[in-house]
C-alpha atoms as a PDB file:
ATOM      1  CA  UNK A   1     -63.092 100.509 -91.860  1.00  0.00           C
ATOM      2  CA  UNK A   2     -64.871 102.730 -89.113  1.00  0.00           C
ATOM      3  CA  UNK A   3     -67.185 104.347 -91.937  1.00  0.00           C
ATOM      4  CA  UNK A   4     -67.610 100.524 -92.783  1.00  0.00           C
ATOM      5  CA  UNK A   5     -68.194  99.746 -89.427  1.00  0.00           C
ATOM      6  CA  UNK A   6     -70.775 102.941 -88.530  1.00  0.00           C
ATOM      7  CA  UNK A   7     -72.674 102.311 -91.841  1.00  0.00           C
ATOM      8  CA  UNK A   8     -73.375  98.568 -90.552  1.00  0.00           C
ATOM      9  CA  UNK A   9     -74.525  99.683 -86.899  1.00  0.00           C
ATOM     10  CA  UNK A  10     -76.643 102.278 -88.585  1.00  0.00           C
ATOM     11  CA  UNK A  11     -78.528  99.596 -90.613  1.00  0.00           C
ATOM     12  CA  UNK A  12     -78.589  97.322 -87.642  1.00  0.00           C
ATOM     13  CA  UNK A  13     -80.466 100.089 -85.276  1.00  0.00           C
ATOM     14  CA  UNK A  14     -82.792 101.204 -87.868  1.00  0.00           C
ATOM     15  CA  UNK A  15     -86.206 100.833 -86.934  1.00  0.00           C
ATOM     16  CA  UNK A  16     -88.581  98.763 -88.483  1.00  0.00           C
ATOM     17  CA  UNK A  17     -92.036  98.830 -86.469  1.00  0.00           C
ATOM     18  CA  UNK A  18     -93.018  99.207 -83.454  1.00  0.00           C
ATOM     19  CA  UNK A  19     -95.046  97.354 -80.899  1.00  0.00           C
ATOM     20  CA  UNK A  20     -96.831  99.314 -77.892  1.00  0.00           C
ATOM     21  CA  UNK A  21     -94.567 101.943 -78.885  1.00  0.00           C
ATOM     22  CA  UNK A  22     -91.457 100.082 -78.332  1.00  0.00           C
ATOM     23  CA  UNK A  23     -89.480 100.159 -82.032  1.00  0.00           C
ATOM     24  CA  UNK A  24     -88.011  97.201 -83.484  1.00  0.00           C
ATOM     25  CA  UNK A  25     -84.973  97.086 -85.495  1.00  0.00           C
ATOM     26  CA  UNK A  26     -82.994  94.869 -87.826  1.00  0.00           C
ATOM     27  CA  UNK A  27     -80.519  93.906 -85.527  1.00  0.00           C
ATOM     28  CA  UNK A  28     -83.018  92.426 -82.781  1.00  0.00           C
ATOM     29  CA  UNK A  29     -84.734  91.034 -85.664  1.00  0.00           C
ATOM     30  CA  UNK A  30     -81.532  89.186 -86.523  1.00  0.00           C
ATOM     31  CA  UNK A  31     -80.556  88.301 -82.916  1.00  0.00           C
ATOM     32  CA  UNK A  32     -83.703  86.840 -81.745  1.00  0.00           C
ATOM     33  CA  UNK A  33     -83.640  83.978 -84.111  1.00  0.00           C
ATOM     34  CA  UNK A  34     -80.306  82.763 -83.487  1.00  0.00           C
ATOM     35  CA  UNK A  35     -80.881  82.953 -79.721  1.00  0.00           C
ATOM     36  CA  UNK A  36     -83.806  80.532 -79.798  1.00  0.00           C
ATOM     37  CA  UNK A  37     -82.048  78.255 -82.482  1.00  0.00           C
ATOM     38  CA  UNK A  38     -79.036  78.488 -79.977  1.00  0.00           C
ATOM     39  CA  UNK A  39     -81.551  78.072 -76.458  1.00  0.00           C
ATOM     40  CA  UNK A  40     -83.349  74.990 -78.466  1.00  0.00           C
ATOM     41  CA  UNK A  41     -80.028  73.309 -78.911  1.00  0.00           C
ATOM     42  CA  UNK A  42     -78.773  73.597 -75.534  1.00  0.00           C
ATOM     43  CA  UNK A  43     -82.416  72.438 -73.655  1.00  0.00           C
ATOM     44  CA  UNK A  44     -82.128  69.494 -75.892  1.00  0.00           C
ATOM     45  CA  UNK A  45     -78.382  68.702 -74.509  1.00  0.00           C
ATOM     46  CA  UNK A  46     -79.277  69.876 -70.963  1.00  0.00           C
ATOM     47  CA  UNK A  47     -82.360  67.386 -71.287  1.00  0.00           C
ATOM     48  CA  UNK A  48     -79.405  64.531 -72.868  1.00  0.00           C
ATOM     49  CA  UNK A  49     -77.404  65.153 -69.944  1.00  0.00           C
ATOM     50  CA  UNK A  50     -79.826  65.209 -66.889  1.00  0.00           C
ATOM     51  CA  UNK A  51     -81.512  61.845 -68.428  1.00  0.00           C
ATOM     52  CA  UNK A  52     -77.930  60.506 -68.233  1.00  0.00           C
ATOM     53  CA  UNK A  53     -77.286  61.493 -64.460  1.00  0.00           C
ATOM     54  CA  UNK A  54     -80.926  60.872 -63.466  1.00  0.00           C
ATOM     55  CA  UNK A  55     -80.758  57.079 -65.248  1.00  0.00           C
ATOM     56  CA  UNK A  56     -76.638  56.908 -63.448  1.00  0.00           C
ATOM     57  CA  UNK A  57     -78.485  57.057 -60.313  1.00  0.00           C
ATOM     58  CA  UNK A  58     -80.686  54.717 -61.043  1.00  0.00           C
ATOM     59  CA  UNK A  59     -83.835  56.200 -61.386  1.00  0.00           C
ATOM     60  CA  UNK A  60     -87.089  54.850 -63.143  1.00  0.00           C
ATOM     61  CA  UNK A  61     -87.472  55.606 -66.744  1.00  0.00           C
ATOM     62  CA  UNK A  62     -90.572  57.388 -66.205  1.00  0.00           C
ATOM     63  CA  UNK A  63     -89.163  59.818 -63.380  1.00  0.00           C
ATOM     64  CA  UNK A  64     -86.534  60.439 -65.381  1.00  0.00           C
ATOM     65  CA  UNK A  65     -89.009  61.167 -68.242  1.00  0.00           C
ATOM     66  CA  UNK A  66     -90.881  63.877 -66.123  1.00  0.00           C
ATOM     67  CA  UNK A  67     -88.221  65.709 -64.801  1.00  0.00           C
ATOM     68  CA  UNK A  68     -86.352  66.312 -68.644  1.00  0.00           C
ATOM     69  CA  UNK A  69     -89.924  67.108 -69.883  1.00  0.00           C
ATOM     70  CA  UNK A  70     -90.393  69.471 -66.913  1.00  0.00           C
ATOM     71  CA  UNK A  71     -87.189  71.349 -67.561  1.00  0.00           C
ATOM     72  CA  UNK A  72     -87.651  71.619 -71.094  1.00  0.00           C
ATOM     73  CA  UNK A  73     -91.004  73.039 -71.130  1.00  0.00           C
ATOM     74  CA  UNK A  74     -89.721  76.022 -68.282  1.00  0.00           C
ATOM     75  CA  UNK A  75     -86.687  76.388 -70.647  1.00  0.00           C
ATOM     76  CA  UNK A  76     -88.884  77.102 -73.717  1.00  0.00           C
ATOM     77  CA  UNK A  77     -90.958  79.553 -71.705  1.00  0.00           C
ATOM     78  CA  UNK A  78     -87.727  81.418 -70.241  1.00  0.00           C
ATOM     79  CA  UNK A  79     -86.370  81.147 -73.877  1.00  0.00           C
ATOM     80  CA  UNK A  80     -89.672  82.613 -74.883  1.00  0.00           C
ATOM     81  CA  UNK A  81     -89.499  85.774 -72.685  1.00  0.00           C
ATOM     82  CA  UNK A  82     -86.062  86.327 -73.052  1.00  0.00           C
ATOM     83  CA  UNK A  83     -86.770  86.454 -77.545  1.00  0.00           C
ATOM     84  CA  UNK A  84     -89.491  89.287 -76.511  1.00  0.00           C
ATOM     85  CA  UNK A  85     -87.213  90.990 -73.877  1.00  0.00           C
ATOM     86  CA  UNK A  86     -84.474  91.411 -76.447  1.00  0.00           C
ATOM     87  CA  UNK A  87     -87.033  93.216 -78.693  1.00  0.00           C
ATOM     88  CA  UNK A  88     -88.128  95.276 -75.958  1.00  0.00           C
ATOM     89  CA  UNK A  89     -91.905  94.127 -76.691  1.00  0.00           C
ATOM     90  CA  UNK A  90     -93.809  94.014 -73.025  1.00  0.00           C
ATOM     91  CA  UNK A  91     -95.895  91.000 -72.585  1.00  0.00           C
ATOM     92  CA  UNK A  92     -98.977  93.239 -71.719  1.00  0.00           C
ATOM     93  CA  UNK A  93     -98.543  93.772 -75.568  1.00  0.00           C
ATOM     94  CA  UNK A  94    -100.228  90.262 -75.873  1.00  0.00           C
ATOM     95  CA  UNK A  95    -103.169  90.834 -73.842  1.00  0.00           C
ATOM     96  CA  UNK A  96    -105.963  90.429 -75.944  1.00  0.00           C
ATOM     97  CA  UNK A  97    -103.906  89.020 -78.479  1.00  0.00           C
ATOM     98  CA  UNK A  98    -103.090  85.832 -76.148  1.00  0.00           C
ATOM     99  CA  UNK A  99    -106.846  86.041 -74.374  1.00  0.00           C
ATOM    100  CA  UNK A 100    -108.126  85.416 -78.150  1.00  0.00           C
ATOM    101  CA  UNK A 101    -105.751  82.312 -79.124  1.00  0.00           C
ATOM    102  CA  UNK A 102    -106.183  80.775 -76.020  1.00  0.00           C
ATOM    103  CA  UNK A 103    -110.601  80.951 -77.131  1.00  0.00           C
ATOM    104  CA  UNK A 104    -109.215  79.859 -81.006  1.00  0.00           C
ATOM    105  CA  UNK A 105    -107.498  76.998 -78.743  1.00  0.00           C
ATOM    106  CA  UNK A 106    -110.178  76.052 -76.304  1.00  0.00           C
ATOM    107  CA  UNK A 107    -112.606  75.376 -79.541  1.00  0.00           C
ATOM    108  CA  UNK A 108    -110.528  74.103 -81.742  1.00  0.00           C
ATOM    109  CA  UNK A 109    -107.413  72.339 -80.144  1.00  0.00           C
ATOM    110  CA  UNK A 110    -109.983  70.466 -77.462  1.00  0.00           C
ATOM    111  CA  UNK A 111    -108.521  66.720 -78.312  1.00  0.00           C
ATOM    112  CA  UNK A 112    -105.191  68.123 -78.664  1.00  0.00           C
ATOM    113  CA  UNK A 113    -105.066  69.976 -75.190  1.00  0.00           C
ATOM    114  CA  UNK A 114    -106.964  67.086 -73.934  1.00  0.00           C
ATOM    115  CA  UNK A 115    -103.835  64.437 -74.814  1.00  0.00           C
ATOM    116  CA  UNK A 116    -101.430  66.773 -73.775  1.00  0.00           C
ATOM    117  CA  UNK A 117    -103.413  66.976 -70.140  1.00  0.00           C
ATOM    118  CA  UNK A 118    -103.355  63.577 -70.639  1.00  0.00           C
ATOM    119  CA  UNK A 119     -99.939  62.706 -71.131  1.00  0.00           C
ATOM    120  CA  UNK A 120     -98.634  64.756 -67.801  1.00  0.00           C
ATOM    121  CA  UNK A 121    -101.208  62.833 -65.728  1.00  0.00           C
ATOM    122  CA  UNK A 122     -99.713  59.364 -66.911  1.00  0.00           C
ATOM    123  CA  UNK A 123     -96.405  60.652 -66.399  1.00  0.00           C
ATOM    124  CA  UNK A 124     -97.035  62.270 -62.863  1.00  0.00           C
ATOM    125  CA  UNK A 125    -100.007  59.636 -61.203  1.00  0.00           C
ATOM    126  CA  UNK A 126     -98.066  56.520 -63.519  1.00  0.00           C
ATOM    127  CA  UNK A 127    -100.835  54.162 -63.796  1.00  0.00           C
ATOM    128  CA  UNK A 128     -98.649  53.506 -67.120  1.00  0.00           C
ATOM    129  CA  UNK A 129     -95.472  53.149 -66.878  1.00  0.00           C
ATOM    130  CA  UNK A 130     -92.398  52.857 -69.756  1.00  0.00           C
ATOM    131  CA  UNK A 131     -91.410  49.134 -70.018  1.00  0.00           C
ATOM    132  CA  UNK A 132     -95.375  47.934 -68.931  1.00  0.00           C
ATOM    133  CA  UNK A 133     -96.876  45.265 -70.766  1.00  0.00           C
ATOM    134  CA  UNK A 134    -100.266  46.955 -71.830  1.00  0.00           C
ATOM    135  CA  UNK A 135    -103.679  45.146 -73.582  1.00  0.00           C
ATOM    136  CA  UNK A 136    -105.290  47.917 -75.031  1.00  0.00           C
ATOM    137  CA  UNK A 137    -108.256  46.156 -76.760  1.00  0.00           C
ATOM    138  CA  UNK A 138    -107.034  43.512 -79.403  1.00  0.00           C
ATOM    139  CA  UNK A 139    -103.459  45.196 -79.123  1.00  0.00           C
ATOM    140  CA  UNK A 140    -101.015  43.760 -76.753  1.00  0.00           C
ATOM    141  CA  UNK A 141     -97.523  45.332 -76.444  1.00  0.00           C
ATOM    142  CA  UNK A 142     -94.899  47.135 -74.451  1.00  0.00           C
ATOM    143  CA  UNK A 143     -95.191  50.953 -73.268  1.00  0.00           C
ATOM    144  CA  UNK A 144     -91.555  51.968 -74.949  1.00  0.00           C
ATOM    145  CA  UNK A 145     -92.515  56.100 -74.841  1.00  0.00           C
ATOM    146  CA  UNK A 146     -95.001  58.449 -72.797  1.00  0.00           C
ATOM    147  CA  UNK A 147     -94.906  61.848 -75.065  1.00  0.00           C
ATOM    148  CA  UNK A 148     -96.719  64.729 -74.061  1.00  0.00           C
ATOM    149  CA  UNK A 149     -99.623  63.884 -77.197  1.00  0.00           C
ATOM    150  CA  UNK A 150     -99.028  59.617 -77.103  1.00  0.00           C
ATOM    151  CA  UNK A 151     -98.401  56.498 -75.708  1.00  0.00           C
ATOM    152  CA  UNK A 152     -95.930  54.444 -77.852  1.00  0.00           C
ATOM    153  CA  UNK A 153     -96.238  50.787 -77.774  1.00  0.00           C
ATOM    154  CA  UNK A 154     -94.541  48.137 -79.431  1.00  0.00           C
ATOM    155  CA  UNK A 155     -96.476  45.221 -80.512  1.00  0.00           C
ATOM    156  CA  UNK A 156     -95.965  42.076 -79.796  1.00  0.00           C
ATOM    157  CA  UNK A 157     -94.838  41.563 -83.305  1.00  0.00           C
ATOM    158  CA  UNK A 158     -92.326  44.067 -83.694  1.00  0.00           C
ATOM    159  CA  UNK A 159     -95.124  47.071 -85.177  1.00  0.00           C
ATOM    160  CA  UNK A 160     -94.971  50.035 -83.274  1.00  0.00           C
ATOM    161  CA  UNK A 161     -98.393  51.997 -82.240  1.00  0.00           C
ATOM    162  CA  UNK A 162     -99.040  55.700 -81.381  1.00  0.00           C
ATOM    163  CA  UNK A 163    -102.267  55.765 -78.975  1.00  0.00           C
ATOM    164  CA  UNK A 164    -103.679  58.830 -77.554  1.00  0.00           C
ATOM    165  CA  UNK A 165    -103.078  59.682 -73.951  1.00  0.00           C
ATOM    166  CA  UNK A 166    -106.543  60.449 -73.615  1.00  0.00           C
ATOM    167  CA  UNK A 167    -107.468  57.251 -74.827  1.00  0.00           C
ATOM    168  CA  UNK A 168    -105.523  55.261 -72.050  1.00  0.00           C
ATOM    169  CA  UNK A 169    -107.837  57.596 -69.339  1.00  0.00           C
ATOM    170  CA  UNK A 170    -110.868  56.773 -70.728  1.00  0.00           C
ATOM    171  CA  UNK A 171    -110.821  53.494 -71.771  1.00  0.00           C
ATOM    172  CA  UNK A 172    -110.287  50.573 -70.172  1.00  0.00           C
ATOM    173  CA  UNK A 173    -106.999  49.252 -70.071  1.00  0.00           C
ATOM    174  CA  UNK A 174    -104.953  45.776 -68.954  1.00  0.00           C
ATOM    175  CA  UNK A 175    -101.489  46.622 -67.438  1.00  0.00           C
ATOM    176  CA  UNK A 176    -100.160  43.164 -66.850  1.00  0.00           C
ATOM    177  CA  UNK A 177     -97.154  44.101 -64.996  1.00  0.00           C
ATOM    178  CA  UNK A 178     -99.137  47.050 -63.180  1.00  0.00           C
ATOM    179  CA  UNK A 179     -98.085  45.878 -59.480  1.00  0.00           C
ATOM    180  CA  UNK A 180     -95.881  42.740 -60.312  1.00  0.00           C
ATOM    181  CA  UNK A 181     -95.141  40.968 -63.057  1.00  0.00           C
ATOM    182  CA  UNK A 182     -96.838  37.818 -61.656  1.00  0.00           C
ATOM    183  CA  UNK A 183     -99.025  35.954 -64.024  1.00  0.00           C
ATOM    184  CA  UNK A 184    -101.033  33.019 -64.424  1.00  0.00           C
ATOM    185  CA  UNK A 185    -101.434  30.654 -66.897  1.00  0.00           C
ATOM    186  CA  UNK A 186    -103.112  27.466 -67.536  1.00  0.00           C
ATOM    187  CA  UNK A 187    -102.562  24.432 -70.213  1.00  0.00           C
ATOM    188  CA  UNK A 188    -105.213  21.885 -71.027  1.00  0.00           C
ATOM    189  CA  UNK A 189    -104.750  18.305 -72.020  1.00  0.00           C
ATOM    190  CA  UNK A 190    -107.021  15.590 -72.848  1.00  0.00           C
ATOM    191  CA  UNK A 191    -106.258  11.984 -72.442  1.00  0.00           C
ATOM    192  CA  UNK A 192    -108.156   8.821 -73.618  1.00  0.00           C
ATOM    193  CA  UNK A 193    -111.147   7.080 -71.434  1.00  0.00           C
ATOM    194  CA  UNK A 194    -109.468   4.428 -69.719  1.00  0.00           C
ATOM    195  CA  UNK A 195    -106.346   6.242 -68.407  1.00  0.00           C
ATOM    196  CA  UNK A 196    -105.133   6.094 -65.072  1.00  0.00           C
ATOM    197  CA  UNK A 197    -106.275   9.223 -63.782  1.00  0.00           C
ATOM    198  CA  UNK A 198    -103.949   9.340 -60.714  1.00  0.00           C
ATOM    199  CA  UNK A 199    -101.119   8.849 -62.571  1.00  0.00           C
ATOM    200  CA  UNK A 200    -101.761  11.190 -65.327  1.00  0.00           C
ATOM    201  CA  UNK A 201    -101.808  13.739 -62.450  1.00  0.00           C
ATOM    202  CA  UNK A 202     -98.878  13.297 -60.924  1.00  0.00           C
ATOM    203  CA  UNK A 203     -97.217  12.978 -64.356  1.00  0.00           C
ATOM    204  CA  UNK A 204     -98.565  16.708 -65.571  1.00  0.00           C
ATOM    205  CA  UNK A 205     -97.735  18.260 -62.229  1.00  0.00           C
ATOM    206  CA  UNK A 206     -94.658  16.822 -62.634  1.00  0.00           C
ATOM    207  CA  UNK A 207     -94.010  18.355 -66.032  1.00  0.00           C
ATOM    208  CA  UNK A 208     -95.065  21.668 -64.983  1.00  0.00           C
ATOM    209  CA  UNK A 209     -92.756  21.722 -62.107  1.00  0.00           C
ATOM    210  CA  UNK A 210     -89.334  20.530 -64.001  1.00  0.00           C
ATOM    211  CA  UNK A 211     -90.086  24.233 -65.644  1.00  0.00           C
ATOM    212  CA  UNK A 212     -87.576  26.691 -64.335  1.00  0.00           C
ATOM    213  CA  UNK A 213     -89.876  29.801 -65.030  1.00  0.00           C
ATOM    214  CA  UNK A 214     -92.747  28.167 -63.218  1.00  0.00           C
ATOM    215  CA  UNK A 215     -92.695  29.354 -59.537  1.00  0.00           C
ATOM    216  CA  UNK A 216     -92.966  26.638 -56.224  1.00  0.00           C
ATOM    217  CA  UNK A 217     -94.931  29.320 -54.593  1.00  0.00           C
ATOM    218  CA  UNK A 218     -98.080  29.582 -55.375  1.00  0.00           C
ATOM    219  CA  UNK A 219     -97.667  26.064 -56.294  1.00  0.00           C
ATOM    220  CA  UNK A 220     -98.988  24.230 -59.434  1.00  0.00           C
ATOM    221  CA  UNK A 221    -102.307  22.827 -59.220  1.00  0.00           C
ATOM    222  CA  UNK A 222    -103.865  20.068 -61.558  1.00  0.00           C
ATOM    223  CA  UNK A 223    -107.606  19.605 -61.805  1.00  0.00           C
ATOM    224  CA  UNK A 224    -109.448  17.107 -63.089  1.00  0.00           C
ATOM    225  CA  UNK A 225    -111.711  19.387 -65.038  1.00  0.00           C
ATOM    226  CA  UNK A 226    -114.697  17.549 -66.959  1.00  0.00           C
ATOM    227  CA  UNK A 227    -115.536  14.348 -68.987  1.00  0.00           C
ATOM    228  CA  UNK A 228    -115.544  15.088 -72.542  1.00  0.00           C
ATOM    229  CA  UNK A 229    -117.138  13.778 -75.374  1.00  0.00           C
ATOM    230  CA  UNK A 230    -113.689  11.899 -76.546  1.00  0.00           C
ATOM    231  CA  UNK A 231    -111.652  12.870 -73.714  1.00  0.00           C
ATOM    232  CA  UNK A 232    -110.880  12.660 -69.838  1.00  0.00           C
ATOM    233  CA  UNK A 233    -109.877  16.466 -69.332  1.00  0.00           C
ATOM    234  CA  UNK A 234    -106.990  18.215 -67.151  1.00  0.00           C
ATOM    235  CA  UNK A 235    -105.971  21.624 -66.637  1.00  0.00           C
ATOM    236  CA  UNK A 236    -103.259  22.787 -64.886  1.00  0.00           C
ATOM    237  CA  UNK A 237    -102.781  26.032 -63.471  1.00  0.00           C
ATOM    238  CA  UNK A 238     -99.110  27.842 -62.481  1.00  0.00           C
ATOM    239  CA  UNK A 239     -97.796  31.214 -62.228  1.00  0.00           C
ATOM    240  CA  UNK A 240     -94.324  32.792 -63.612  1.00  0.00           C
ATOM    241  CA  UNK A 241     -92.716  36.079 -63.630  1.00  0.00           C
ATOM    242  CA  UNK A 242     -93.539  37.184 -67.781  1.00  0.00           C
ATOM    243  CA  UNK A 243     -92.508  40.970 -68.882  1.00  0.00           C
ATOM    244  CA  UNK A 244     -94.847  39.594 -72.380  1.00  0.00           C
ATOM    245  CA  UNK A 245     -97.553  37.783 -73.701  1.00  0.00           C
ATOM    246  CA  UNK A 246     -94.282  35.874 -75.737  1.00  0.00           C
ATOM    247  CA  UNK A 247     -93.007  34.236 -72.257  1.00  0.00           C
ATOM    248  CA  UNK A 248     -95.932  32.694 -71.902  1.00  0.00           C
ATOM    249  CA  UNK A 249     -96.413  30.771 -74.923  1.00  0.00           C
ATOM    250  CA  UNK A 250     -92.732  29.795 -75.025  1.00  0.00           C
ATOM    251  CA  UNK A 251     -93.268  28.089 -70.831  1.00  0.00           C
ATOM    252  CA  UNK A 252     -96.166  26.698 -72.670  1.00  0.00           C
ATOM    253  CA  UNK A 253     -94.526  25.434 -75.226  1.00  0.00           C
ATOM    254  CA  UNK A 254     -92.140  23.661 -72.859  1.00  0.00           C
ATOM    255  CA  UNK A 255     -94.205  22.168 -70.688  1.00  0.00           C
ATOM    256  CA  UNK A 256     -96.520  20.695 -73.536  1.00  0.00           C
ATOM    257  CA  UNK A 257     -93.229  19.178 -75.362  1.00  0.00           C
ATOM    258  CA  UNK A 258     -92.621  17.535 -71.390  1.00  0.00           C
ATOM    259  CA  UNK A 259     -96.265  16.178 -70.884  1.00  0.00           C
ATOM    260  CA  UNK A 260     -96.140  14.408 -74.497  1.00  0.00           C
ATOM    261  CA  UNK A 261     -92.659  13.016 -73.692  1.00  0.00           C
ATOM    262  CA  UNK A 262     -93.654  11.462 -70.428  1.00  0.00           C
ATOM    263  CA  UNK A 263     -97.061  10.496 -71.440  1.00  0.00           C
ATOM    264  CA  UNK A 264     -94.988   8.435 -74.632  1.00  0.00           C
ATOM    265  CA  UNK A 265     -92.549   7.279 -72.018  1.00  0.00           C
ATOM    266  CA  UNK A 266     -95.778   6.070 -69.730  1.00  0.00           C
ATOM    267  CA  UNK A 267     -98.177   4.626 -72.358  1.00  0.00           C
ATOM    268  CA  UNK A 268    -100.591   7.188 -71.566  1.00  0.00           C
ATOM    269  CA  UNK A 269    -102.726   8.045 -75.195  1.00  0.00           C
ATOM    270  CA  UNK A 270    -103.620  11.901 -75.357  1.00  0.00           C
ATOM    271  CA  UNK A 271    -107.005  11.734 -76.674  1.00  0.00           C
ATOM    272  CA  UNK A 272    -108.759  12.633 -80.236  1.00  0.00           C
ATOM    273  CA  UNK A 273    -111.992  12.815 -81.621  1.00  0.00           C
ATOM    274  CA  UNK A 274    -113.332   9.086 -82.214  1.00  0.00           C
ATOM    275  CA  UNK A 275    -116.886   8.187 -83.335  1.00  0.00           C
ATOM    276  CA  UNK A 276    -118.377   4.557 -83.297  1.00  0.00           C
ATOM    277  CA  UNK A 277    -120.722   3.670 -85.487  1.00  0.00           C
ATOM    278  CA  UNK A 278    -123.449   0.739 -85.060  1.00  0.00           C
ATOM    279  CA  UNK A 279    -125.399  -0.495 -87.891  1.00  0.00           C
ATOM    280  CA  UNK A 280    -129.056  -1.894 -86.928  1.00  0.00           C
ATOM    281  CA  UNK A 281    -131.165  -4.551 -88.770  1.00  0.00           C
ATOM    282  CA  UNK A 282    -129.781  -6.929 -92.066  1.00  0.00           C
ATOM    283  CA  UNK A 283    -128.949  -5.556 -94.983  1.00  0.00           C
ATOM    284  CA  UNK A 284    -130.541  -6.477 -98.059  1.00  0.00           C
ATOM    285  CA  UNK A 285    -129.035  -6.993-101.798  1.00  0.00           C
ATOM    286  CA  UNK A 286    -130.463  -7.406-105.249  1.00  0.00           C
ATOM    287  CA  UNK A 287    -130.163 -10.050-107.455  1.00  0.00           C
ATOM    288  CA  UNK A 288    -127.190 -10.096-109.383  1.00  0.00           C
ATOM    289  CA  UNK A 289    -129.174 -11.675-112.466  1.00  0.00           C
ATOM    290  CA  UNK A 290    -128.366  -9.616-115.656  1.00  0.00           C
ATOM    291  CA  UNK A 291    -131.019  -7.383-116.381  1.00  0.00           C
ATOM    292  CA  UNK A 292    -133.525  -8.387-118.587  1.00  0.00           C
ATOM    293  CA  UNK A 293    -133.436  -7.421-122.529  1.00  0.00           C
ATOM    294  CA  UNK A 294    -135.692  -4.490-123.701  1.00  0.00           C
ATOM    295  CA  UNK A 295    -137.911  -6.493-125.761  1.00  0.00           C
ATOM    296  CA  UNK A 296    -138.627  -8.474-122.460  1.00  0.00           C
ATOM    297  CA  UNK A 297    -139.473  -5.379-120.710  1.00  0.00           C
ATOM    298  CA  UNK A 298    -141.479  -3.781-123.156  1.00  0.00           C
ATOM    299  CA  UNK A 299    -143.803  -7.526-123.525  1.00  0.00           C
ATOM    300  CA  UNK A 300    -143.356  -8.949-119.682  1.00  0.00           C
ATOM    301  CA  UNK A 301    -146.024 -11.105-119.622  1.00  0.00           C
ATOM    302  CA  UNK A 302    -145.487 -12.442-123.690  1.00  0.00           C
ATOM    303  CA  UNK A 303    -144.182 -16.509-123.407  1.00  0.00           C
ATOM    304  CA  UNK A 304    -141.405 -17.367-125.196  1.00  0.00           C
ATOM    305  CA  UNK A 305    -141.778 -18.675-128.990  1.00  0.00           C
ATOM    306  CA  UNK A 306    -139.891 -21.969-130.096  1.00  0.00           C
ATOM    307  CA  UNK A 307    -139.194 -22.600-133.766  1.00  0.00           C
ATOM    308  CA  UNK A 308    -141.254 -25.517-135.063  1.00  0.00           C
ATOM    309  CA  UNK A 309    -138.424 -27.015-136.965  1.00  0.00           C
ATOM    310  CA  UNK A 310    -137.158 -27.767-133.201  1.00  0.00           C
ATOM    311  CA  UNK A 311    -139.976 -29.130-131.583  1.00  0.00           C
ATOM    312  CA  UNK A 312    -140.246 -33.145-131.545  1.00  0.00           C
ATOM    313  CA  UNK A 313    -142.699 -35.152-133.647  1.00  0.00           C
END
């Protein structure tokens, strides 16, 4: 068993190159890996555990976020020197190695470094936070992750999207719920020429107000905004608390389905497109003789021939 136990040591501290004159053998070959398999694991449950803690506490999302990221990038480097430590390689060994990837990087990794740059200024300056209701162009949707590459965002319909950090920098981005989650919103109706105007007024504010998600303060305000071609036109304007683009159409939605119930209940006729249509002068007809036989109209002007056998003596 000793023999057994010698011959195994032997092939464990057997040199297999060396770096700056530091030899390398099997056994630090073999231990290295399963120390950074083993570090790796336990970042990613020390990460679990101070999200948990941090978000017990009741700390943002994004905080939270930064700090896990933070410790798990100054794990990997510790884990990192600890690997070369073990096989005794001395990081001045990497000199020129590391000066030359980092001029490989700077040429060819530009976009790449540039998102990651990116993604640690959103987290740390936060003019995007997670659970922010973004427009980014035609896309509208809700800021779910901040990774250290991309932004992702769930669309309003359910499809998630991956944007580039960089891309939320440069461009120029709508955060809805940047400051507040205040929003305004406006709904149009038309009613017919004719109407009460006055009462149509007091009957769309009142609509708008028997909304719960529509807020007394700033109030609801009802202009009378033009005259149409077919219609007399209102618009009212009111602001709610919305975390989406979806609460708005839904208080829209509402307040529509009360402005045609009390305009029914009021005889008040929303408007559609009408066009009147006035005729000038008489008209004039043809005959409605039968037409005339094709022997007639090849001889017009030939007088019609009588048999003699039926003309009087």
């Amino acid at each position: 068993m000793e023999t057994f136990v010698q011959n195994v040591a032997a092939s464990l501290s057997k040199p297999l190159f060396s770096v700056s004159g530091q030899e390398v053998t099997v056994g630090q070959l073999l231990v290295v890996p399963v120390v950074i398999i083993v570090g790796l694991i336990l970042l990613r449950w020390l990460g679990r555990v101070i999200a948990t803690r941090l978000a017990a506490r009741h700390m943002s999302a994004d905080a939270t976020q930064l700090i896990s990221r933070a410790v798990y990038i100054v794990g990997v480097a510790v884990l990192i020197i600890t690997a070369l430590e073990l096989l005794n390689v001395p990081l001045t060994a990497f000199a020129f190695i590391s000066g030359a990837i980092a001029i490989g990087v700077g040429f060819g990794a530009q976009n790449i470094i540039n998102n990651f740059i990116s993604g640690w200024i959103l987290m740390w300056e936060r003019p995007i936070r997670i659970g922010d209701f973004l427009e980014v162009g035609d896309t509208k949707g809700t800021v779910e992750r901040i990774n250290t590459r991309s932004t992702r965002i769930r669309r309003v319909d359910g499809v998630h999207l991956l944007i580039p950090n960089s891309y939320l920098l440069e461009n120029t981005v709508v955060n809805w719920t940047l400051v507040d989650r205040l929003a305004r919103s406006v709904i149009r109706v038309g009613v017919a020429y004719g109407s009460p105007v006055e009462q149509v007024r007091d009957l769309i504010e009142a609509a708008t107000k028997a909304e719960e998600s529509v807020l007394a303060e700033p109030a609801p305000s009802v202009i009378f905004e033009d005259f149409g071609d077919n219609a007399l036109i209102f618009d009212v304007y009111y602001w709610i608390e919305a975390n989406a683009d979806r609460d708005l159409r839904k208080i829209r939605s509402s307040i529509r389905f009360r402005i045609n119930a009390l305009f029914r209940d009021n005889g008040i006729v929303i408007a559609f497109p009408q066009r009147d249509v006035h005729v000038d002068g008489m008209l004039r007809f043809e005959s409605l003789n039968p037409a005339p036989h094709a022997e007639d109209r090849q001889n017009p002007d030939a007088s019609p021939q009588h048999d003699s056998a039926h003309q009087p003596e």
